[in-house]
N, C-alpha and C. Protein backbone atom coordinates (compact mmCIF):
# COMPACT_ATOMS: atom_id res chain seq x y z
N UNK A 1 104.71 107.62 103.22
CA UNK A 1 103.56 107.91 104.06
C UNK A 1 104.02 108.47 105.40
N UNK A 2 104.61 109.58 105.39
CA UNK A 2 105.10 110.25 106.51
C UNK A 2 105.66 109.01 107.71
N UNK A 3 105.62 109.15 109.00
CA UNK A 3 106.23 108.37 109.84
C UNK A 3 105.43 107.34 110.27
N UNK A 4 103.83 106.72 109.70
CA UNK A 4 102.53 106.00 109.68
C UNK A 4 103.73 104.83 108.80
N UNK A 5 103.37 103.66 110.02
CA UNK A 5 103.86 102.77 108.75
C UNK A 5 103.02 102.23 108.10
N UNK A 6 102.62 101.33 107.02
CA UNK A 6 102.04 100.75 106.29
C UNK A 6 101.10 99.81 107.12
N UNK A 7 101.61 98.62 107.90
CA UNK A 7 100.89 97.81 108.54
C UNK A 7 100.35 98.31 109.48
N UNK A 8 100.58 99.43 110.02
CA UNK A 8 99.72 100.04 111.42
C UNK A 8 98.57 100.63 110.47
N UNK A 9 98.60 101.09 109.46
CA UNK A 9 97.24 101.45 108.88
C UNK A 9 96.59 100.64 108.08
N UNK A 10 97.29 99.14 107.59
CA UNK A 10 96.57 97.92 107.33
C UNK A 10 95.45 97.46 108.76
N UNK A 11 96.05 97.57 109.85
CA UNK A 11 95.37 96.83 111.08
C UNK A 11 94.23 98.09 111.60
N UNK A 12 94.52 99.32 111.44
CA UNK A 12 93.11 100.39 111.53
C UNK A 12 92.05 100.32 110.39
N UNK A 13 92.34 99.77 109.49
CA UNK A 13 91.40 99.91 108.32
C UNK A 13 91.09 98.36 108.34
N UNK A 14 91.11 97.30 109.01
CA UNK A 14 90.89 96.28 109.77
C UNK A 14 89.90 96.24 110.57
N UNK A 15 90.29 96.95 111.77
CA UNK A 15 89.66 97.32 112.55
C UNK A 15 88.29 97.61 112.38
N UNK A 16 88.41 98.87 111.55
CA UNK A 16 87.17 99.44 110.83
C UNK A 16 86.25 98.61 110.01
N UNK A 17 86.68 97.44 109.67
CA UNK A 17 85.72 97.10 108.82
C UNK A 17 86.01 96.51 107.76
N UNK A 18 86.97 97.32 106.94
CA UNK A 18 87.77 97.28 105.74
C UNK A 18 87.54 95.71 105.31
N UNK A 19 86.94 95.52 104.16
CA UNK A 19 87.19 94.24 103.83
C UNK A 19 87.95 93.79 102.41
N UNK A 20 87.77 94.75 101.92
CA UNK A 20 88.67 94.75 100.69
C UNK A 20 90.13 94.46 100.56
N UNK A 21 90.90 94.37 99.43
CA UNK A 21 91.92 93.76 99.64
C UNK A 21 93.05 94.64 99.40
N UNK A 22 93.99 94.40 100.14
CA UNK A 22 95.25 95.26 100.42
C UNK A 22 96.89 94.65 99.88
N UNK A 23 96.96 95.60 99.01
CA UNK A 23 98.39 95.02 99.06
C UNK A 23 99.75 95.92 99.04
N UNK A 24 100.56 95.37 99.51
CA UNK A 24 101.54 96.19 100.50
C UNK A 24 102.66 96.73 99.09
N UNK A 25 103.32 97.51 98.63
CA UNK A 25 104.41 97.92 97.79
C UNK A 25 105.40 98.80 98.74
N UNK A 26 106.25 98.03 98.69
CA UNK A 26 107.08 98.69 99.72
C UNK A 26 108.76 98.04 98.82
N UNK A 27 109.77 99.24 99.48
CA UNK A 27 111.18 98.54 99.72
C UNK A 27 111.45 97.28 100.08
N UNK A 28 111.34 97.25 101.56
CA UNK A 28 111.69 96.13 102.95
C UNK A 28 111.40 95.27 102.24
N UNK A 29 111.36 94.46 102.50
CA UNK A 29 110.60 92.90 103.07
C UNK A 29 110.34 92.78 104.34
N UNK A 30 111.17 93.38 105.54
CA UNK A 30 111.26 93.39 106.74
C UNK A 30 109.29 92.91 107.45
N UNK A 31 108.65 93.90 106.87
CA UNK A 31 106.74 93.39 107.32
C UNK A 31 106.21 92.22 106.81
N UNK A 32 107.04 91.46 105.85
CA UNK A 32 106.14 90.51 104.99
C UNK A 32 104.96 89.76 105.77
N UNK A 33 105.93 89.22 106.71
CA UNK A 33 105.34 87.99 107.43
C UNK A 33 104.29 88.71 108.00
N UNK A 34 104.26 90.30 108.96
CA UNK A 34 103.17 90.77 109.01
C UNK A 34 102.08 91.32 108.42
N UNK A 35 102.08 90.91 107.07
CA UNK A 35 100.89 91.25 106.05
C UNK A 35 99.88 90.22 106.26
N UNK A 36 100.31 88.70 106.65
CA UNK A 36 99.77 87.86 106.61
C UNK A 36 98.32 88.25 108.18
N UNK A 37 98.88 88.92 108.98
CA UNK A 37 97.97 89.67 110.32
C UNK A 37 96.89 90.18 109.46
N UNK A 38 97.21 90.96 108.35
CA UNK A 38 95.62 91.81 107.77
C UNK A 38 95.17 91.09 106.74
N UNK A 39 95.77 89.98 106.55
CA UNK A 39 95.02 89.13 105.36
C UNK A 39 95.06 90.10 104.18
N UNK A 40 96.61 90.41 103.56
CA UNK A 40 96.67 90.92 102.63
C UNK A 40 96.82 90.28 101.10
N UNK A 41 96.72 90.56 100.31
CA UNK A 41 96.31 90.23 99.46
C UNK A 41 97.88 90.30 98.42
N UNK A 42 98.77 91.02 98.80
CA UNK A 42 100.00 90.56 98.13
C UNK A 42 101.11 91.73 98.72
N UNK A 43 102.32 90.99 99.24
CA UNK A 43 103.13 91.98 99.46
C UNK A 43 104.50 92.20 98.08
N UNK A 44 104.81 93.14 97.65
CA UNK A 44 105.23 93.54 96.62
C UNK A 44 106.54 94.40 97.00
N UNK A 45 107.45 93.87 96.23
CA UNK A 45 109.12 95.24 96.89
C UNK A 45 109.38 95.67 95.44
N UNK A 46 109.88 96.71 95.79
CA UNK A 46 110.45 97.67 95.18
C UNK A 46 111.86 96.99 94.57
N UNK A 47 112.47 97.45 93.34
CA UNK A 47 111.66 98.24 92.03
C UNK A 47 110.38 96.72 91.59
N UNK A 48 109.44 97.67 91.23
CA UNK A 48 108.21 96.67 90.76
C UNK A 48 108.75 95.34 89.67
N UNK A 49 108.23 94.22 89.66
CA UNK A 49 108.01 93.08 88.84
C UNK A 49 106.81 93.09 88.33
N UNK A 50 106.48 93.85 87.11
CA UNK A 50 105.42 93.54 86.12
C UNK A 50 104.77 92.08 86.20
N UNK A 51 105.51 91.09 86.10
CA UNK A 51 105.44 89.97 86.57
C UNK A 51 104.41 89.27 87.05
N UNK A 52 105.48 90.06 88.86
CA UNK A 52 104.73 89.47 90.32
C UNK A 52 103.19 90.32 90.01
N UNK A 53 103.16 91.68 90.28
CA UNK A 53 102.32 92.70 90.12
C UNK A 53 100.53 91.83 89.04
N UNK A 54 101.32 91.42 88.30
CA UNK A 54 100.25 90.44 87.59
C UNK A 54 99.51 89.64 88.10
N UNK A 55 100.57 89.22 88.61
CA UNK A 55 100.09 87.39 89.44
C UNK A 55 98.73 87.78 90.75
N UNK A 56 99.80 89.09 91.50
CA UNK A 56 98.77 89.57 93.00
C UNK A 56 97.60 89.98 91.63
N UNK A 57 97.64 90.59 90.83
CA UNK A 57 95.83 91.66 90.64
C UNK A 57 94.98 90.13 89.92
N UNK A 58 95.73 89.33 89.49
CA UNK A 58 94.96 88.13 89.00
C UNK A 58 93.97 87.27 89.68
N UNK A 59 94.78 87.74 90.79
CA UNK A 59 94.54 86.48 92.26
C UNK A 59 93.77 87.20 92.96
N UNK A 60 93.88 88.54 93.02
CA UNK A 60 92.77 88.99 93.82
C UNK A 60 91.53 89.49 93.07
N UNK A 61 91.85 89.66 91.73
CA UNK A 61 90.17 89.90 91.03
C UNK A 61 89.49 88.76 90.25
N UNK A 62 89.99 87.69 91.09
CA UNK A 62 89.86 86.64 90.59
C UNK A 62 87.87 85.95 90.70
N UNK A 63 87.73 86.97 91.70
CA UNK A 63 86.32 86.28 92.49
C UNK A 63 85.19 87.46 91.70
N UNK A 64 85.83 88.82 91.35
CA UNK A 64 85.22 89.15 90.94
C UNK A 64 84.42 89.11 89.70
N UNK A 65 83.31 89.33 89.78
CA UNK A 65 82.17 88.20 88.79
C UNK A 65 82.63 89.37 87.59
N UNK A 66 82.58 88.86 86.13
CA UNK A 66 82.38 89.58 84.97
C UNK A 66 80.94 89.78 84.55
N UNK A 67 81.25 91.31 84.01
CA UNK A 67 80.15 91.74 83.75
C UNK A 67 78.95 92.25 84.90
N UNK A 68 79.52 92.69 85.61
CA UNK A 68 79.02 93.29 86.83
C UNK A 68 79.45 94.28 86.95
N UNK A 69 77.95 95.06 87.83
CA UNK A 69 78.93 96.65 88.50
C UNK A 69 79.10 96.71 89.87
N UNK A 70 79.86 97.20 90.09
CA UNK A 70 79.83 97.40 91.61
C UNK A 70 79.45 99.22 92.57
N UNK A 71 79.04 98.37 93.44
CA UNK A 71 77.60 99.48 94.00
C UNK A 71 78.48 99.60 95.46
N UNK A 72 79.17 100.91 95.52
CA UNK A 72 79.78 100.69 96.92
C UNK A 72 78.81 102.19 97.87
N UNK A 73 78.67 101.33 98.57
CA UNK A 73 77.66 102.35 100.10
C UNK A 73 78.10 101.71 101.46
N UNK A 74 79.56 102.90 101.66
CA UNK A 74 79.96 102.99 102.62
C UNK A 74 81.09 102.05 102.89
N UNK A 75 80.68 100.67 103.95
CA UNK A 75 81.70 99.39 104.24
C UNK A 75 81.04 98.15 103.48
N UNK A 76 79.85 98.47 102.58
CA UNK A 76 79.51 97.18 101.84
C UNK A 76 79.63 97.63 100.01
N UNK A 77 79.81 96.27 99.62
CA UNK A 77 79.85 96.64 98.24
C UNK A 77 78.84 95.38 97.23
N UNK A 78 77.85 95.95 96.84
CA UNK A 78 77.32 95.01 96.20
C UNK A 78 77.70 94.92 94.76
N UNK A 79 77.62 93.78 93.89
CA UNK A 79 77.63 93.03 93.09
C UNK A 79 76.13 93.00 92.03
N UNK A 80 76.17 93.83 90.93
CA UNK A 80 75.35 94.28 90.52
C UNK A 80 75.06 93.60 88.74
N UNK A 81 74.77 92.31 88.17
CA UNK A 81 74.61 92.03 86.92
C UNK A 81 74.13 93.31 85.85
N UNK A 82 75.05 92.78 85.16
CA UNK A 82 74.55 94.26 83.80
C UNK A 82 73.39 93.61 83.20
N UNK A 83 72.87 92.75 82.81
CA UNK A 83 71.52 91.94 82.59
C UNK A 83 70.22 92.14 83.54
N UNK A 84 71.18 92.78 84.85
CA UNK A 84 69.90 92.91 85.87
C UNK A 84 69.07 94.81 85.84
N UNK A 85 69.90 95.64 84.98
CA UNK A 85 70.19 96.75 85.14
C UNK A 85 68.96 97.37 84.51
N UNK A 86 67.84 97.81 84.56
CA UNK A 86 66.71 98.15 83.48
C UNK A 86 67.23 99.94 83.20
């Protein structure tokens, strides 16, 4: 990502609103501890762990309801039952 590091555009998309969840894939480790500032959702190093990679998308789509759609307008995202759908 050119000379933008990762966590400086975790904390603008913060800023903004952003509520969705972020997770960091990087080399370092060096930011870890600062992922925890944007309430990220999993920091991940390089080369990938199929694994780990599991564990973060488990944990974070964990809340999301089954069998729903999602309705995104703008910085909100609603939660839409397929039973509710005429």
């Amino acid at each position: 990502m050119d000379n933008t590091m990762g966590n400086q555009i975790a904390h603008k998309l913060r800023a903004m609103g952003y509520q969705e969840e972020i997770v960091f894939f990087t080399a370092s480790p060096n930011f870890a501890i600062e992922s925890y500032d944007v309430d990220a959702g999993g920091y991940l190093l390089k080369p990938l762990d199929y694994g780990k990679l599991k564990m973060v998308m488990d944990r974070i789509t964990r809340n999301i309801a089954p069998s729903t759609y999602q309705i995104r307008q703008r910085t909100t995202v609603t939660n839409l039952a397929y039973h509710e759908i005429l």
